[in-house]
N, C-alpha and C. Protein backbone atom coordinates (compact mmCIF):
# COMPACT_ATOMS: atom_id res chain seq x y z
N UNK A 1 103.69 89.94 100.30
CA UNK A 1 103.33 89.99 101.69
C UNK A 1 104.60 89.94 102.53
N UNK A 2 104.78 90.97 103.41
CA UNK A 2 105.86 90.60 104.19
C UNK A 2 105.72 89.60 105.56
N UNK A 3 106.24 89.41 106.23
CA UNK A 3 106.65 88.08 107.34
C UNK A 3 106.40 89.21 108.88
N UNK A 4 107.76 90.08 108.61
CA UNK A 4 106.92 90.71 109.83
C UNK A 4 106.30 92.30 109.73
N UNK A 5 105.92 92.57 108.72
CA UNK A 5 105.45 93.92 108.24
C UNK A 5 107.14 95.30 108.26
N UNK A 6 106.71 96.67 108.05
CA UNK A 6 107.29 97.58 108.03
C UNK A 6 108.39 97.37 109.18
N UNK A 7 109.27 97.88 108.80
CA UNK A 7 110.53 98.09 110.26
C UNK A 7 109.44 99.48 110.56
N UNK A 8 110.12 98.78 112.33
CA UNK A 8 109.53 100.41 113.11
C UNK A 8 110.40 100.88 113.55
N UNK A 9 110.92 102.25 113.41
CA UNK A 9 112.34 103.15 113.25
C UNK A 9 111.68 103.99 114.45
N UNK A 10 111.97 103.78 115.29
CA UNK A 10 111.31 104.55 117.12
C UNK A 10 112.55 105.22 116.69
N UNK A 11 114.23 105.26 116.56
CA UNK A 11 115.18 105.93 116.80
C UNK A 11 115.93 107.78 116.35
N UNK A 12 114.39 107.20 115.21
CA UNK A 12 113.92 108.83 114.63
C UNK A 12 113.78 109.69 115.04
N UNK A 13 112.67 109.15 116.08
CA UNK A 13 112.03 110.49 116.90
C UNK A 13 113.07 111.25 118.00
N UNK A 14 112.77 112.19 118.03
CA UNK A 14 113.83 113.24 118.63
C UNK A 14 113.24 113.22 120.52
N UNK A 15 112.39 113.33 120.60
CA UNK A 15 111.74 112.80 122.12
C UNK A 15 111.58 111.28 122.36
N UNK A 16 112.49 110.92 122.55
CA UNK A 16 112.49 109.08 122.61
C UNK A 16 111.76 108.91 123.66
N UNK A 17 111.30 109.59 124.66
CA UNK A 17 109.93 109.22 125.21
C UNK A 17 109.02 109.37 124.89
N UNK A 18 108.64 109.62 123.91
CA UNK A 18 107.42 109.78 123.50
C UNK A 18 107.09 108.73 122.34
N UNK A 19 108.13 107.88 121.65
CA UNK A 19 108.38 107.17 120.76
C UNK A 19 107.34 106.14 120.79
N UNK A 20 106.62 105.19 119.69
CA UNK A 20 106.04 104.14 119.99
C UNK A 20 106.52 103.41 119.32
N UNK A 21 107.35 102.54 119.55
CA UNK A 21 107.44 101.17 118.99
C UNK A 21 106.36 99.97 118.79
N UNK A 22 105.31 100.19 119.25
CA UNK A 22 104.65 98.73 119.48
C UNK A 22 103.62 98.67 118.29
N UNK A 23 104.21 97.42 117.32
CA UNK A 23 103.21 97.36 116.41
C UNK A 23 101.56 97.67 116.15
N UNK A 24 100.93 96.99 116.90
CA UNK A 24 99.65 96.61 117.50
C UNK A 24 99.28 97.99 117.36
N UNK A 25 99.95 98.76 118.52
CA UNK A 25 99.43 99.94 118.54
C UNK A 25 99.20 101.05 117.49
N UNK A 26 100.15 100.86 116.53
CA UNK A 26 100.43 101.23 115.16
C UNK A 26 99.12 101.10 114.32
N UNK A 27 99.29 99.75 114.36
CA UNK A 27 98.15 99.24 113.01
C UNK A 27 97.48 99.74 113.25
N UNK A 28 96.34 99.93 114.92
CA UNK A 28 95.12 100.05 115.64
C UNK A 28 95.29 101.69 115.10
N UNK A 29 96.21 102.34 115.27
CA UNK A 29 95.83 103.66 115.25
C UNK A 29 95.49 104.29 113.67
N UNK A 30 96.73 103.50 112.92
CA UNK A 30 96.41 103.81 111.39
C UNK A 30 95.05 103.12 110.87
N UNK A 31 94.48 102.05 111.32
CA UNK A 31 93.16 101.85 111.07
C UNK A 31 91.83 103.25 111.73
N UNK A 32 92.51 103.25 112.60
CA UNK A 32 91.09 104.57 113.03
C UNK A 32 91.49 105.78 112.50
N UNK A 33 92.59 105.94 111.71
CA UNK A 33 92.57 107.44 111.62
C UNK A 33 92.00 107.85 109.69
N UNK A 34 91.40 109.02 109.29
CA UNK A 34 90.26 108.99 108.00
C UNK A 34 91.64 109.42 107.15
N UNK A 35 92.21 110.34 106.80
CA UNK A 35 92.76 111.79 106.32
C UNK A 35 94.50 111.19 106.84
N UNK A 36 95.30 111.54 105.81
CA UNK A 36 97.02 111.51 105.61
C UNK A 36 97.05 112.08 104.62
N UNK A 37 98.62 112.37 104.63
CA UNK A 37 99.15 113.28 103.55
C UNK A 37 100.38 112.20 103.23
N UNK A 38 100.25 112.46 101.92
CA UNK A 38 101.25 111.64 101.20
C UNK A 38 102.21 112.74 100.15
N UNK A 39 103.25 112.59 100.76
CA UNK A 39 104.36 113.66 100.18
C UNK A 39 105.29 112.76 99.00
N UNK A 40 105.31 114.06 98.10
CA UNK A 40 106.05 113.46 96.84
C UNK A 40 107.16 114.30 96.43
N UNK A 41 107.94 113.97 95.90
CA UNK A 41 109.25 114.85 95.03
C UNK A 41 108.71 115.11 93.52
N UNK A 42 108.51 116.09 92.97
CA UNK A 42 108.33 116.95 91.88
C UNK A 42 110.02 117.53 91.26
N UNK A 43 110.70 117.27 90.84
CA UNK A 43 112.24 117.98 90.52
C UNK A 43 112.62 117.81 92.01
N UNK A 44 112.36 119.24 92.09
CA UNK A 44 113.48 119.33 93.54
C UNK A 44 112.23 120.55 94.32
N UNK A 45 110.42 120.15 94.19
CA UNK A 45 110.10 120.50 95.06
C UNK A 45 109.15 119.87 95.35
N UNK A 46 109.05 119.86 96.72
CA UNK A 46 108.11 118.85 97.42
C UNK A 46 106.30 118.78 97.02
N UNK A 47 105.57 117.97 97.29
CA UNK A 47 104.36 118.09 96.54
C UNK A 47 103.40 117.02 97.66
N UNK A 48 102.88 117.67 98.32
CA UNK A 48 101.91 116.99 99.59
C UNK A 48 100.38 116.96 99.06
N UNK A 49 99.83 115.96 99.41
CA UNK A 49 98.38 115.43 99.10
C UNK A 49 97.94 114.87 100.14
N UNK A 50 96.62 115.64 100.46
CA UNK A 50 95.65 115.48 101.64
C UNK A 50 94.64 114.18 100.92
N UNK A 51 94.45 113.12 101.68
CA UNK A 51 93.94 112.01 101.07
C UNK A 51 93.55 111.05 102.12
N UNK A 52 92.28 110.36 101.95
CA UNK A 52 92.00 109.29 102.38
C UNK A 52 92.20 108.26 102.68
N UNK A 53 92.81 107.34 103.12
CA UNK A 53 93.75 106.31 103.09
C UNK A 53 92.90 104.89 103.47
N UNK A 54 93.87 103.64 103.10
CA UNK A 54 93.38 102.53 103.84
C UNK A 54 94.92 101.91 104.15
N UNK A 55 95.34 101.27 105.61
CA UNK A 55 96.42 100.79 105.59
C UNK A 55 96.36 99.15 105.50
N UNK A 56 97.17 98.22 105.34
CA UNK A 56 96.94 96.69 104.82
C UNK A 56 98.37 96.32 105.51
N UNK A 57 98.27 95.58 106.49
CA UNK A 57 99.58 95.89 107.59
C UNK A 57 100.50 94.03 106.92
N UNK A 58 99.32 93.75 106.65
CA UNK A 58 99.66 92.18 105.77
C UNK A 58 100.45 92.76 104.55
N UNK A 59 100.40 93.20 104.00
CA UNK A 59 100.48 93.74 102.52
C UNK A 59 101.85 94.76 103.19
N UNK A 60 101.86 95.13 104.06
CA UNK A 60 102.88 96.82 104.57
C UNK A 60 102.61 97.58 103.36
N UNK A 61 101.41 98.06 103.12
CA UNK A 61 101.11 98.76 102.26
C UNK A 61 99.63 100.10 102.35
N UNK A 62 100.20 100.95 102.40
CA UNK A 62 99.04 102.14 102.14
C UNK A 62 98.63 102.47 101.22
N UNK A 63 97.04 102.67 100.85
CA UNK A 63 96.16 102.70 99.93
C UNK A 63 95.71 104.32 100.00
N UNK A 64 95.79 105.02 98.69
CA UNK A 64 95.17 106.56 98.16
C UNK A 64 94.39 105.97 96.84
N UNK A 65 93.54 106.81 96.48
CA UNK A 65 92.98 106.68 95.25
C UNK A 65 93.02 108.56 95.02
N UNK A 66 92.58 108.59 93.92
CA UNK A 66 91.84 109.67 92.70
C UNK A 66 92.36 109.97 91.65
N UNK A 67 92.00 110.50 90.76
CA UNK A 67 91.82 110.90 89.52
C UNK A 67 93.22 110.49 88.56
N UNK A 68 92.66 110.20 87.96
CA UNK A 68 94.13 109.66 86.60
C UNK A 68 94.42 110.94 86.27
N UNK A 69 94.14 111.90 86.39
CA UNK A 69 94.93 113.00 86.05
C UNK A 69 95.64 113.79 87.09
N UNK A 70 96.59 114.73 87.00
CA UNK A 70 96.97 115.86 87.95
C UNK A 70 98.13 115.89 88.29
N UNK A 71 98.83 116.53 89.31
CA UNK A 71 100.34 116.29 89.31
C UNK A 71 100.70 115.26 90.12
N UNK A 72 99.88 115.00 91.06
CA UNK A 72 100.09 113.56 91.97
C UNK A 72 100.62 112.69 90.82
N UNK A 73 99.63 112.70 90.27
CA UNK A 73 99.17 111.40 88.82
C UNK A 73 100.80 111.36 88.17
N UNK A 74 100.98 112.56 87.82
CA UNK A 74 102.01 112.67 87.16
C UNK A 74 103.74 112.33 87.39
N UNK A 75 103.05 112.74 88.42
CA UNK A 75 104.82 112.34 89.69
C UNK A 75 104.71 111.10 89.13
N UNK A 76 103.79 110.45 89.70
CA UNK A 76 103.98 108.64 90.18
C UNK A 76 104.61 107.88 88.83
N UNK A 77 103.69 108.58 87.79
CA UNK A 77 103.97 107.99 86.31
C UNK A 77 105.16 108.37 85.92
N UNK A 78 105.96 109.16 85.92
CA UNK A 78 106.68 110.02 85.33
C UNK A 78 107.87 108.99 86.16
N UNK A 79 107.86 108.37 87.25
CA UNK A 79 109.05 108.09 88.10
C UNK A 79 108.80 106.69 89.00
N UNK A 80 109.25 105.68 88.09
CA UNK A 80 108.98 103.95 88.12
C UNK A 80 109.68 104.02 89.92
N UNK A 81 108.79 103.50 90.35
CA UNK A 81 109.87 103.11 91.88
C UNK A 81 110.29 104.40 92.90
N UNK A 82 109.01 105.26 92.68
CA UNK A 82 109.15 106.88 93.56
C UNK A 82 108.92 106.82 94.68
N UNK A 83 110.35 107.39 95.87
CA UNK A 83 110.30 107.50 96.97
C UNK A 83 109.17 108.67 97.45
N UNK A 84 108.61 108.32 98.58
CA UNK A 84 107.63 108.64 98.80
C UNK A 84 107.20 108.89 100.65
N UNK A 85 106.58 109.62 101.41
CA UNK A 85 105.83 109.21 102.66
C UNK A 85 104.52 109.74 102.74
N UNK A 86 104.17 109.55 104.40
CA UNK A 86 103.24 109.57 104.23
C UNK A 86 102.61 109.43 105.62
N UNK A 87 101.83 110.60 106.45
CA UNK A 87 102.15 110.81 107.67
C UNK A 87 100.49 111.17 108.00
N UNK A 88 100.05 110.80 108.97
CA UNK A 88 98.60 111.34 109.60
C UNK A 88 98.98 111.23 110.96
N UNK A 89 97.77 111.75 111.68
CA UNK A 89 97.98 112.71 113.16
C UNK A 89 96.95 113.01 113.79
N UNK A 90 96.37 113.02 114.91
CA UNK A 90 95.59 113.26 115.75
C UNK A 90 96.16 114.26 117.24
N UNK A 91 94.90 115.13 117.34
CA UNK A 91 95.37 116.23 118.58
C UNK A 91 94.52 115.99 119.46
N UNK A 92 94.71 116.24 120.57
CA UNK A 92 93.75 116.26 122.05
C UNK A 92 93.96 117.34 122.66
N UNK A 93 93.98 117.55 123.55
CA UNK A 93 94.07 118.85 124.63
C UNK A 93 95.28 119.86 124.52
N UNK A 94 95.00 120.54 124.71
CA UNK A 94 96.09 121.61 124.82
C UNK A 94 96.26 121.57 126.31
N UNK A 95 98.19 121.75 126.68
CA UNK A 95 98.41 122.39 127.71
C UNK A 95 99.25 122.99 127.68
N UNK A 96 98.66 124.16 128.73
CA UNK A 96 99.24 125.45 128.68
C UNK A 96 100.44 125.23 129.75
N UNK A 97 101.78 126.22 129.86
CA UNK A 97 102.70 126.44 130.40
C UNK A 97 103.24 127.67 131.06
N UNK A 98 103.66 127.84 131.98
CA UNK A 98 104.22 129.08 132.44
C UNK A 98 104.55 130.23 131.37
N UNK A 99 105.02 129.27 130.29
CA UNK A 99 105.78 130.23 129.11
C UNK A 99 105.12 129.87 127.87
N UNK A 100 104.68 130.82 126.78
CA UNK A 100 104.28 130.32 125.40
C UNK A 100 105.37 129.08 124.75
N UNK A 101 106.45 129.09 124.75
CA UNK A 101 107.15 128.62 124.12
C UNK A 101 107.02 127.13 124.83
N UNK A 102 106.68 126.72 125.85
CA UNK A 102 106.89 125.53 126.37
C UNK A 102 105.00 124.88 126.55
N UNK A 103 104.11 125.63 125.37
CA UNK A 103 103.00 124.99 125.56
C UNK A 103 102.91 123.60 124.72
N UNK A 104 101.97 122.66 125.06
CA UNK A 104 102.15 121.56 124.30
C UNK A 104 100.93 121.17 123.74
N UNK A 105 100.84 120.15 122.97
CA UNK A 105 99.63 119.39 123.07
C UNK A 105 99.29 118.03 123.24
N UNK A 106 98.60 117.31 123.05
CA UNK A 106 98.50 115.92 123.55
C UNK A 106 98.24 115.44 121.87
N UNK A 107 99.09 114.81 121.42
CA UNK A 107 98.91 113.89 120.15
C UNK A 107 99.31 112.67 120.08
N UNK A 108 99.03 112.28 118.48
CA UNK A 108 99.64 111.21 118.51
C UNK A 108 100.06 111.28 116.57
N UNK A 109 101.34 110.55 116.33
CA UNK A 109 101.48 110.58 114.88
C UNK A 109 102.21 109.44 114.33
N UNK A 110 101.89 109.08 112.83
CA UNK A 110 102.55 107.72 112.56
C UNK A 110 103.53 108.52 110.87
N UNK A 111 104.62 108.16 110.78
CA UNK A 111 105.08 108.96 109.67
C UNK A 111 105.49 107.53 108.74
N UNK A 112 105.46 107.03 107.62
CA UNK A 112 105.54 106.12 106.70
C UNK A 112 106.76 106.32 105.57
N UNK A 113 107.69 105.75 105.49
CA UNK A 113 108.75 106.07 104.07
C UNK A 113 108.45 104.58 103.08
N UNK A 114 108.88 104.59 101.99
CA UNK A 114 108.83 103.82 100.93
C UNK A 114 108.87 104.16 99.56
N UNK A 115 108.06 103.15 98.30
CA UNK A 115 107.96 103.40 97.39
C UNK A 115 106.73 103.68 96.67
N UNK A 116 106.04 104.22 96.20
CA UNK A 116 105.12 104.29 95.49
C UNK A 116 104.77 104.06 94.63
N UNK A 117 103.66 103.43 93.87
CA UNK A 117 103.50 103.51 92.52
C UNK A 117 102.23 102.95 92.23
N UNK A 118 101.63 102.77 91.55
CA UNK A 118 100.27 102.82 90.70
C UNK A 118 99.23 100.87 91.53
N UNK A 119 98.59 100.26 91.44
CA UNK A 119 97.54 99.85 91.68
C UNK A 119 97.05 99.54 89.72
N UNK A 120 97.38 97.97 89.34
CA UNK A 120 96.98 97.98 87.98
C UNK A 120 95.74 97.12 87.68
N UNK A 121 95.72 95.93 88.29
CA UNK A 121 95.23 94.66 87.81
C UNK A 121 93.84 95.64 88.64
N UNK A 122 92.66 95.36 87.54
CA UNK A 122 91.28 95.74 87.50
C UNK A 122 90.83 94.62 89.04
N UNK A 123 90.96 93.55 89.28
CA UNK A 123 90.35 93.22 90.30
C UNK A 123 90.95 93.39 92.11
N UNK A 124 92.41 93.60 91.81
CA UNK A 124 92.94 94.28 92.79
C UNK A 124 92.68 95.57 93.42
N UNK A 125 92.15 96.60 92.39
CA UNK A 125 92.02 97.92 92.51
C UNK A 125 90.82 98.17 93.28
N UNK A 126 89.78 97.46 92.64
CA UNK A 126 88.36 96.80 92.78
C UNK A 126 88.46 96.33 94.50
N UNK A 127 88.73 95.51 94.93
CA UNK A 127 89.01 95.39 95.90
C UNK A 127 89.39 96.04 96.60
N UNK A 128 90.57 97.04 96.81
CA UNK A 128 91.07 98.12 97.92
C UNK A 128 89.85 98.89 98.08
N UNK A 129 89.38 99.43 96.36
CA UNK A 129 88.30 100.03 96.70
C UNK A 129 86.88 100.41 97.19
N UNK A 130 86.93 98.69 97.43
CA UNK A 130 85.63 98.31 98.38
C UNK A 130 85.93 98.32 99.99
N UNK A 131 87.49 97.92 100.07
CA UNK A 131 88.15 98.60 101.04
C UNK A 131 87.61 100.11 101.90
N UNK A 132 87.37 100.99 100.57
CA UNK A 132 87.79 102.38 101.04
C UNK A 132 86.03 102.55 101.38
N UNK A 133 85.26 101.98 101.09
CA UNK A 133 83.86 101.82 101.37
C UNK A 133 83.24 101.45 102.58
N UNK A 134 84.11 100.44 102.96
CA UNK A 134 84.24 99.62 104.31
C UNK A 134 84.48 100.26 105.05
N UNK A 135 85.30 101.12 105.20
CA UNK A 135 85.94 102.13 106.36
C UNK A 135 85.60 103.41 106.07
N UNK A 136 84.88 103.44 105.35
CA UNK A 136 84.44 105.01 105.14
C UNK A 136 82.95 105.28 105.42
N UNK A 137 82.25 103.89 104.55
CA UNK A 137 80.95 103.90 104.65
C UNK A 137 80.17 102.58 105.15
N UNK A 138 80.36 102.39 106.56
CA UNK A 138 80.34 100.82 107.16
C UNK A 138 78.97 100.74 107.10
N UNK A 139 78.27 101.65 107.04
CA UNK A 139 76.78 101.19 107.52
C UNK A 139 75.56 101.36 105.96
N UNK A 140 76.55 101.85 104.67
CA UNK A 140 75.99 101.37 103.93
C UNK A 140 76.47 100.20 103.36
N UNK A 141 75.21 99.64 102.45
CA UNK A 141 75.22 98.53 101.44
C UNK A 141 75.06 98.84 100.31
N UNK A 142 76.61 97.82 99.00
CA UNK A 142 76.16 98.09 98.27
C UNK A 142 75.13 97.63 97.61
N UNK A 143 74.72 98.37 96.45
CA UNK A 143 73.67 97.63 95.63
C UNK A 143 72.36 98.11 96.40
N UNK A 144 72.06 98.79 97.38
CA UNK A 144 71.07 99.08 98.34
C UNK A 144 70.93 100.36 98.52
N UNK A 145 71.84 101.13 99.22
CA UNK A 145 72.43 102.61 99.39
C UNK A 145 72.98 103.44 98.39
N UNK A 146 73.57 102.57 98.00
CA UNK A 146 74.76 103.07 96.79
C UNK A 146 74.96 102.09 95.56
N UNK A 147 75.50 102.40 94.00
CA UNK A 147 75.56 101.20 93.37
C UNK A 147 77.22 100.53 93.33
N UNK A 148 77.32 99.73 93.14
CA UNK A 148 78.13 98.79 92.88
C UNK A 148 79.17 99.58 91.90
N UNK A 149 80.20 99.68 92.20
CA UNK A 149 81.34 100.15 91.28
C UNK A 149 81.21 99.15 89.70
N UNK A 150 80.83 100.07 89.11
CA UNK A 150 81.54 99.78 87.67
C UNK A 150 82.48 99.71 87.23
N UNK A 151 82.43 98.87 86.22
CA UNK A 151 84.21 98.59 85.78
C UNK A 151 84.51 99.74 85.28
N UNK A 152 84.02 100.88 84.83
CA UNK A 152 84.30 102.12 84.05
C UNK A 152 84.95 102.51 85.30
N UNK A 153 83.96 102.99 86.67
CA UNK A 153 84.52 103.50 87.74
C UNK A 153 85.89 103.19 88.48
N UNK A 154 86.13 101.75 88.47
CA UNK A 154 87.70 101.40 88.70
C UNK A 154 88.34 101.65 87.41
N UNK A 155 88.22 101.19 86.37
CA UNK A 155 88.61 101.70 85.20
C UNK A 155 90.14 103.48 85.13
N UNK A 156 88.68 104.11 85.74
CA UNK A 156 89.27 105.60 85.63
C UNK A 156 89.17 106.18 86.98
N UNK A 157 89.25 104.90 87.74
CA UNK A 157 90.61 105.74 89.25
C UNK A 157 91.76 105.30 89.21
N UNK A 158 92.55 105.93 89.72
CA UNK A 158 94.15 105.44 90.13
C UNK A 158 94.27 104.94 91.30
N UNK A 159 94.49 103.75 91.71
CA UNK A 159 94.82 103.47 93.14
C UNK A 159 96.46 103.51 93.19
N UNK A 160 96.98 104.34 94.69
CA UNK A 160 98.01 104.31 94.88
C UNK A 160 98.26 103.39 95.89
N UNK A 161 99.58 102.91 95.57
CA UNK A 161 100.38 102.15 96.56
C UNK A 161 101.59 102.13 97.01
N UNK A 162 101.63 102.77 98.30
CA UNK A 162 102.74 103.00 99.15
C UNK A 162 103.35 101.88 99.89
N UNK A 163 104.35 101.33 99.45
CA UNK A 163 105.16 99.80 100.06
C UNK A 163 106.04 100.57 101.13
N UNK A 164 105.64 100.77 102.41
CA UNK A 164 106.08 100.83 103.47
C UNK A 164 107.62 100.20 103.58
N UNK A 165 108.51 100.82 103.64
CA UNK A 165 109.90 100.18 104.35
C UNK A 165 109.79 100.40 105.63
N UNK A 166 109.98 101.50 106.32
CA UNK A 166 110.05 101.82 107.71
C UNK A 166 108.75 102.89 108.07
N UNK A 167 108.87 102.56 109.17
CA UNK A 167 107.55 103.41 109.65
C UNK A 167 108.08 104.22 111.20
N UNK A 168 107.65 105.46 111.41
CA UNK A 168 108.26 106.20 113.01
C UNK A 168 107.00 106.35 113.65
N UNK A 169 106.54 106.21 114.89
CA UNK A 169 104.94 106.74 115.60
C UNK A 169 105.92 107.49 116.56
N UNK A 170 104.40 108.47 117.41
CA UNK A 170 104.99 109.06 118.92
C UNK A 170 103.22 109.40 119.31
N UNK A 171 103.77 110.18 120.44
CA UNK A 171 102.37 110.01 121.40
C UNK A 171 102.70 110.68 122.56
N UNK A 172 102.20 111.54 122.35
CA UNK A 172 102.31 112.44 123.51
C UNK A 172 101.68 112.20 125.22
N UNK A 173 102.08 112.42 125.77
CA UNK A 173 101.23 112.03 127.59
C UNK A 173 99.76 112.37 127.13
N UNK A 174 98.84 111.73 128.05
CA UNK A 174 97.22 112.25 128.07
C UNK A 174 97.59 112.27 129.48
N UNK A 175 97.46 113.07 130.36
CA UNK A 175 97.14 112.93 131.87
C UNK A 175 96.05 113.48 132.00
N UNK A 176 94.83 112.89 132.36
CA UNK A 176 93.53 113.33 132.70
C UNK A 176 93.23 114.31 133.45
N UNK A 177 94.27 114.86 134.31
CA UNK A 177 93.99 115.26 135.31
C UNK A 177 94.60 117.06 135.85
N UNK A 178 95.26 116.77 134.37
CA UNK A 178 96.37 117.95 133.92
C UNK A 178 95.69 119.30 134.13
N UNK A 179 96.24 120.33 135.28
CA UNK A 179 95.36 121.96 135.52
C UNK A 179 95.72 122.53 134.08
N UNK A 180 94.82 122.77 133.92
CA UNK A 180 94.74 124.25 132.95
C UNK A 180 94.48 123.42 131.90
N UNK A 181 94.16 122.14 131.14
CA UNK A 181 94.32 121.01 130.04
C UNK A 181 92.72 122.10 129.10
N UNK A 182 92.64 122.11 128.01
CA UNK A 182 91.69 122.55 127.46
C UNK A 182 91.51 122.00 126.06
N UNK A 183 90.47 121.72 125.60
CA UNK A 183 89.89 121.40 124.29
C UNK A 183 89.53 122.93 123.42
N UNK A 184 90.29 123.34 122.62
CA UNK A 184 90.37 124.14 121.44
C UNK A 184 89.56 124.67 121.04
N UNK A 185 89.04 123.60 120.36
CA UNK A 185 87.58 123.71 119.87
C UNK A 185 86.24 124.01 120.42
N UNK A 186 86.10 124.14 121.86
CA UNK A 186 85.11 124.23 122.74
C UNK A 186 85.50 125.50 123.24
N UNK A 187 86.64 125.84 123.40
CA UNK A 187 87.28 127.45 123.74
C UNK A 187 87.01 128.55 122.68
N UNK A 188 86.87 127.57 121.42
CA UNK A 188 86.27 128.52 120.51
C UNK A 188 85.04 128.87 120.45
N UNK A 189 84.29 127.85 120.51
CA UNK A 189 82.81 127.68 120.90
C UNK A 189 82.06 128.68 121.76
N UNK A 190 82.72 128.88 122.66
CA UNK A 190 82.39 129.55 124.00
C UNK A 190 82.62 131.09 123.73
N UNK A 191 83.66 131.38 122.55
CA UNK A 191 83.99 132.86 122.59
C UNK A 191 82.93 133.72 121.94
């Protein structure tokens, strides 16, 4: 457990106004967000995985699961103590600009560096993974909705664990009030 969680490296970001330093805000956002990608080194080429996550800000640690097999699988095993990140993101409005090149959008993003590696002890694993139930599936119960993980079922997942060293966020303006501001997806809708 760390004392005061991940360093937050604001000095990264290349728009230092847009930078977020503030923990709180961090955690809050990596708790609401479903979907990250967790990037890996393969030799000398990169290897990204779209994945589910849970973050544990006590722990400075991010949670993936699936399959004991595949090249994810393989990286991690293959390489005791593998540097690793691990980045998710949210979009809002588009705004448009005089010029294509100066259009923007309204986001927000948290990018993660560290180490990676495997999730062993059967009741630890067990746990994150009731974790990933909790935040995925709040309004079922187990044993009611769904059954109860078997030990086979933790058994033959892999939980990953990403030990956070430093972490970068940013966040783009929302101005409510912004001419021309448009939702994407509703522009598509409409066509």
């Amino acid at each position: 457990m760390r004392e005061n969680g991940p360093e937050i490296d604001s000095g990264s970001i290349r728009y230092q106004g847009k930078a977020v330093d503030d923990r709180e805000w961090i955690v809050e956002f990596l708790s609401q967000q479903q979907t990250g990608v967790l990037g890996l080194v393969d030799g000398e080429e990169p290897h990204l995985v779209t994945q589910l996550f849970v973050y544990d800000d006590e722990e400075g640690a991010i949670f993936v699961h699936g399959a004991q097999a595949g090249r994810a699988h393989d990286i991690v095993s293959a390489s005791k103590g593998a540097r690793a990140c691990f980045t998710t993101s949210e979009s809002g409005r588009y705004i448009p600009a005089d010029e294509p090149v100066n259009f923007t959008v309204e986001y927000a993003s948290v990018v993660a560096y560290g180490i990676v590696g495997f999730v062993e002890e059967r009741s630890a694993k067990r746990s994150i993974l009731e974790r990933f139930m909790a935040k995925f599936a709040p309004h079922l119960t187990p044993g009611e909705e769904y059954e109860e993980m078997s030990v086979e079922s933790v058994d033959r997942t892999a939980v990953y664990r990403l030990d956070v060293e430093r972490m970068s966020a940013k966040q783009g303006e929302k101005e409510p009030e912004y001419p021309g501001a448009y939702d994407l997806d509703a522009v598509r809708e409409s066509r």
